[in-house]
C-alpha atoms as a PDB file:
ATOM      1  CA  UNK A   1     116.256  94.161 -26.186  1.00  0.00           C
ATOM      2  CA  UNK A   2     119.051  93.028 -23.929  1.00  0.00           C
ATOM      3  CA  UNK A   3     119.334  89.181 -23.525  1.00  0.00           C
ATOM      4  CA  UNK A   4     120.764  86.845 -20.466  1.00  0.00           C
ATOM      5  CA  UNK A   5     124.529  87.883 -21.119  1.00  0.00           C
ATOM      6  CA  UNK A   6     123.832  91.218 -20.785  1.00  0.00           C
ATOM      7  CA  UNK A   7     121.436  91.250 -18.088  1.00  0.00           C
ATOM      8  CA  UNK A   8     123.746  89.198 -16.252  1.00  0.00           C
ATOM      9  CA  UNK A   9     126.559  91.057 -16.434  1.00  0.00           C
ATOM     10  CA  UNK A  10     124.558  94.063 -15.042  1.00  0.00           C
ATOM     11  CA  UNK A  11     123.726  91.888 -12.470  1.00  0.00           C
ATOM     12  CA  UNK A  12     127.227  91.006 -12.291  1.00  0.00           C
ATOM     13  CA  UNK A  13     128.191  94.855 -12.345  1.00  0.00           C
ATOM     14  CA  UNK A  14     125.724  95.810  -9.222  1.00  0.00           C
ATOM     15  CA  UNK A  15     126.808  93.329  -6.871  1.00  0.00           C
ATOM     16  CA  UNK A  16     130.401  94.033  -6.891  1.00  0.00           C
ATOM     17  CA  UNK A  17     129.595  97.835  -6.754  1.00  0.00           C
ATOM     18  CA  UNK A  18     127.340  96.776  -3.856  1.00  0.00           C
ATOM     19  CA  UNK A  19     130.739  94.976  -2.145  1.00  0.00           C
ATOM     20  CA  UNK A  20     132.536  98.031  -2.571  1.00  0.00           C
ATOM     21  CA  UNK A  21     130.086 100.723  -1.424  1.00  0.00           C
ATOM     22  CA  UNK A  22     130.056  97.998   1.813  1.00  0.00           C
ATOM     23  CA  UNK A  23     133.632  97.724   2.026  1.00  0.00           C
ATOM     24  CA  UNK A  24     134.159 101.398   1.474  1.00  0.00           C
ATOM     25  CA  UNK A  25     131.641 101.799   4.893  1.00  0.00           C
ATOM     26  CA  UNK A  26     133.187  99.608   7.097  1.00  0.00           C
ATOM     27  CA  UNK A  27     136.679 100.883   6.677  1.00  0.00           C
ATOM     28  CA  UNK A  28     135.326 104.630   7.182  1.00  0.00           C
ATOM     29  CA  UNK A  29     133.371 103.243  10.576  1.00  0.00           C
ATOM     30  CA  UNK A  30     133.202 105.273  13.475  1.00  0.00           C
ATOM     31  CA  UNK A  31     133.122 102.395  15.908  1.00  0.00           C
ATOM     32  CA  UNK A  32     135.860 102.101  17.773  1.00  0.00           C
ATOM     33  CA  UNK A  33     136.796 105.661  17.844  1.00  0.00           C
ATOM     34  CA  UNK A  34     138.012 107.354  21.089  1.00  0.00           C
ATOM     35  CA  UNK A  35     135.624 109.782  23.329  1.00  0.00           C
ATOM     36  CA  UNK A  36     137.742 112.580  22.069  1.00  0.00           C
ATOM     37  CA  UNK A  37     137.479 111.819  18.653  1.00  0.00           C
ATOM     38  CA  UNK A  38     133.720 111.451  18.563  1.00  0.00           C
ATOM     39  CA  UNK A  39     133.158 114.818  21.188  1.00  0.00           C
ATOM     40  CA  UNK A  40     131.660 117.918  20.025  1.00  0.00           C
ATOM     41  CA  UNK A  41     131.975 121.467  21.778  1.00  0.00           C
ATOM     42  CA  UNK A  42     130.207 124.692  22.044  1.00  0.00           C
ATOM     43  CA  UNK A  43     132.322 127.818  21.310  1.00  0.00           C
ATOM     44  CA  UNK A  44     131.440 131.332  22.881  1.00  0.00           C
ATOM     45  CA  UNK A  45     129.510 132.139  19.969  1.00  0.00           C
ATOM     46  CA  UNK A  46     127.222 129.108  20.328  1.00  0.00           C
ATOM     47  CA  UNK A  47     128.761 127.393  17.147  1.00  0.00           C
ATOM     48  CA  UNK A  48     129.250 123.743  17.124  1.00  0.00           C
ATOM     49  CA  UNK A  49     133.145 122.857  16.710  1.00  0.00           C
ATOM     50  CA  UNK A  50     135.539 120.117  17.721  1.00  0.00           C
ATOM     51  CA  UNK A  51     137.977 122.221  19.514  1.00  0.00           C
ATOM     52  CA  UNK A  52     137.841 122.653  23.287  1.00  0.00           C
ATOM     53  CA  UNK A  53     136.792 126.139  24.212  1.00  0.00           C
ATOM     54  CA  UNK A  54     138.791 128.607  25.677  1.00  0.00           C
ATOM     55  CA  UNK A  55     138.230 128.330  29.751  1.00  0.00           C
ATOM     56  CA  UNK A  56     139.056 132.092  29.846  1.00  0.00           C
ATOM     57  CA  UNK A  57     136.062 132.821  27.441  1.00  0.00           C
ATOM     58  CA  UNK A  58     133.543 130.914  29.441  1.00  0.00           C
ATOM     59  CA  UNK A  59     130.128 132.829  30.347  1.00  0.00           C
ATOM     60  CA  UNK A  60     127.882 131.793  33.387  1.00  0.00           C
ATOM     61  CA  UNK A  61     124.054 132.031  32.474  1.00  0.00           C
ATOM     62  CA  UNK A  62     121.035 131.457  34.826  1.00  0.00           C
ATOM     63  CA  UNK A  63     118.464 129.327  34.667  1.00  0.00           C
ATOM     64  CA  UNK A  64     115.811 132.194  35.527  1.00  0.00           C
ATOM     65  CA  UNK A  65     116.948 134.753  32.787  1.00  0.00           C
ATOM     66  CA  UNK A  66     116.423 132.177  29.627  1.00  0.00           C
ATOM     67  CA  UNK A  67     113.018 132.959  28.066  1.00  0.00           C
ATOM     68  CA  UNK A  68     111.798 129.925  26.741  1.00  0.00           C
ATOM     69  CA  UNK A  69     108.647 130.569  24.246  1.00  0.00           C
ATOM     70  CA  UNK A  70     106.639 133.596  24.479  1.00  0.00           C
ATOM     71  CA  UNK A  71     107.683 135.915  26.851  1.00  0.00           C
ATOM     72  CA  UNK A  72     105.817 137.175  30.348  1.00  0.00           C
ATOM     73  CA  UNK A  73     103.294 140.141  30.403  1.00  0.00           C
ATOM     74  CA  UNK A  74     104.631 143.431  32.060  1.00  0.00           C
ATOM     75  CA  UNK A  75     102.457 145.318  34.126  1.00  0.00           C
ATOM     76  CA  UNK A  76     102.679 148.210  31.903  1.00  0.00           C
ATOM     77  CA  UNK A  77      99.578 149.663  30.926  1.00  0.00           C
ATOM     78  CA  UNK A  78      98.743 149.248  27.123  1.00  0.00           C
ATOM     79  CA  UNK A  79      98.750 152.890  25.311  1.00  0.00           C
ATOM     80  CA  UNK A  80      95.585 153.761  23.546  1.00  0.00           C
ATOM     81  CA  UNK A  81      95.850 154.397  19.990  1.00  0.00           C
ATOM     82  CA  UNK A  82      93.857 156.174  17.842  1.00  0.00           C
ATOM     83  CA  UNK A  83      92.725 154.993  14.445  1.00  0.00           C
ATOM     84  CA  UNK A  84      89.765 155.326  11.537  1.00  0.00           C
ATOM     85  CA  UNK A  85      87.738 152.221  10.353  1.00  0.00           C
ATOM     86  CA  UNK A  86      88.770 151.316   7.309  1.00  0.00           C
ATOM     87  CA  UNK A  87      86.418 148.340   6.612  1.00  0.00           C
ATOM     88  CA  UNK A  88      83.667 147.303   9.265  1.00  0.00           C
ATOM     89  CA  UNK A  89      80.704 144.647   8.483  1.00  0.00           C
ATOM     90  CA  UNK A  90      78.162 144.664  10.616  1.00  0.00           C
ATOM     91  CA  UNK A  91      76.509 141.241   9.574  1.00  0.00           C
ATOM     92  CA  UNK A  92      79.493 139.317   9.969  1.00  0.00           C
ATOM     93  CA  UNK A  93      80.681 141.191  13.468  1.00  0.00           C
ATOM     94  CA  UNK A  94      84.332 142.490  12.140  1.00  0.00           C
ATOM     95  CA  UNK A  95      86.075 145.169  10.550  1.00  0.00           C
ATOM     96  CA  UNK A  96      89.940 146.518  10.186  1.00  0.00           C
ATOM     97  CA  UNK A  97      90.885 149.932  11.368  1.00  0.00           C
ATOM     98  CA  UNK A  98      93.714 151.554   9.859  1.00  0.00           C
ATOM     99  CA  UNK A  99      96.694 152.978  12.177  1.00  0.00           C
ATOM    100  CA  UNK A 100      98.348 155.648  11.738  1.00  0.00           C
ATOM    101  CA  UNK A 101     101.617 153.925  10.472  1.00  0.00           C
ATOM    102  CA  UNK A 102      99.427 152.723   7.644  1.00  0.00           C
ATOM    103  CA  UNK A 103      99.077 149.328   9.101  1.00  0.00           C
ATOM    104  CA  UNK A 104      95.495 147.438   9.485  1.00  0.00           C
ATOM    105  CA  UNK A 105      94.356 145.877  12.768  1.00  0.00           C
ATOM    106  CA  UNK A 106      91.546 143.557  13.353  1.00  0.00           C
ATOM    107  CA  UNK A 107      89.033 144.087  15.404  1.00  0.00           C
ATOM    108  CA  UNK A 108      85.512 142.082  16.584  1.00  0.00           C
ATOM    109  CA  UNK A 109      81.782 143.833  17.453  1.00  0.00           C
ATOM    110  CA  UNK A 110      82.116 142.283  20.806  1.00  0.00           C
ATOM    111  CA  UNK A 111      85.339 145.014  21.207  1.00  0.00           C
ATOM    112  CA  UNK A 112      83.001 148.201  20.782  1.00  0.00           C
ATOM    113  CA  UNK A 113      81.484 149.969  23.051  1.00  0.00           C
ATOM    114  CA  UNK A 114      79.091 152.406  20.169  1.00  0.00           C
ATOM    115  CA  UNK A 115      77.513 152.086  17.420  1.00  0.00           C
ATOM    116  CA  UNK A 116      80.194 152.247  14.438  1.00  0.00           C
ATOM    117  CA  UNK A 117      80.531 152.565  10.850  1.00  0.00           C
ATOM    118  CA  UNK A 118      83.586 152.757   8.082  1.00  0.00           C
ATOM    119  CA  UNK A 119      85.121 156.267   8.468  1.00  0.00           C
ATOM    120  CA  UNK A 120      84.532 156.852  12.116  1.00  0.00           C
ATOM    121  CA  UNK A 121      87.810 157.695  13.724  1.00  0.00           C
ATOM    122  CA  UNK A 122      88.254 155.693  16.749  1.00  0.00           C
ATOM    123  CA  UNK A 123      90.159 155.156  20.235  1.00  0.00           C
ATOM    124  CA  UNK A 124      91.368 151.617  20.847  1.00  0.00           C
ATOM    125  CA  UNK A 125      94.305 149.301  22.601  1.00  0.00           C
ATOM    126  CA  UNK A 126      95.980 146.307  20.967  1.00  0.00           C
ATOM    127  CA  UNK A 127      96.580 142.971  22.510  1.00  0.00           C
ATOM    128  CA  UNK A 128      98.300 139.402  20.676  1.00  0.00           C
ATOM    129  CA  UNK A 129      95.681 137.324  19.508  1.00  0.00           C
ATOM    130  CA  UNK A 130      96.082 133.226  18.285  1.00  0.00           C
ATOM    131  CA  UNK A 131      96.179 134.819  14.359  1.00  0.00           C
ATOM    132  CA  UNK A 132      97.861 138.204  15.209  1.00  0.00           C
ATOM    133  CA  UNK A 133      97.391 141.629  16.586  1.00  0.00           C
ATOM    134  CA  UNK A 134      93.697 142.622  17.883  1.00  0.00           C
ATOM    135  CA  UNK A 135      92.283 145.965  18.183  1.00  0.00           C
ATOM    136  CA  UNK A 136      90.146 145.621  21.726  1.00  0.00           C
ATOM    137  CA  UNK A 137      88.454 148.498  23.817  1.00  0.00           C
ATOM    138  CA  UNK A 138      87.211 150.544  20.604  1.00  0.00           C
ATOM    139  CA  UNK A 139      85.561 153.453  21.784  1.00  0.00           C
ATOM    140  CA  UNK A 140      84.237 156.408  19.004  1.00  0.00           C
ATOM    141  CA  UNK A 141      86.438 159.094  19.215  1.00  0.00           C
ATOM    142  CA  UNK A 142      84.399 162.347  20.094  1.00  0.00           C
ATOM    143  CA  UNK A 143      85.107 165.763  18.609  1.00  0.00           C
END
């Protein structure tokens, strides 16, 4: 067990580490520093730095062209893809169809148009859902 001596020379100990970690921060202050000192810069490559960029590098950019978030639909008509249903239940209203690149896309009952069942090859498009990439328009492919 320690007794008073030793607990107050810990004491003791902390406070004048306390006075120096203090001291230490107030003569490392960035008060009182000039505009220059305390200014930050963009370089052409978008990097932060504290060197003034090169006026002969300088790029204009317009408002209009910078995409913030998700980007606007193009009027191009979706292409229709063709597919097989790997995994389809009919009580719960969803299945997956497999794509040719071996990828699976979801799709809902509400999205066919006939009756379907696992194995049935199938015609649909794809559009962005909130959880990913839907399979809507399923038709049964005939033939």
């Amino acid at each position: 067990m320690f007794n008073k001596r030793e607990k107050e020379k810990q004491r003791q100990k902390e406070k004048k580490e306390k006075r120096e970690k203090m001291e230490e921060r107030k003569a490392n202050q960035t008060k009182g520093k000039s505009l220059d000192d305390m200014m930050a810069y963009i370089d052409e490559d978008g990097n932060i730095t504290s060197v003034k960029p090169d006026p002969d590098k300088k790029r204009v950019f317009l408002a209009e062209d910078i995409e913030i978030g998700v980007p606007k639909h193009s009027d191009i008509e979706p292409a229709l893809r063709e597919g097989k249903v790997d995994y389809f239940d009919s009580s719960k209203g969803f299945g997956f169809i497999l794509q040719a690149n071996g990828e699976k896309v979801f799709f809902h009952v509400n999205q066919v148009t006939y009756p379907i069942q696992e194995g049935d090859r199938v015609n649909y498009t794809v559009e962005r859902g909130p959880k990913g990439w839907n399979a809507v328009g399923v038709t049964k492919k005939t033939s």
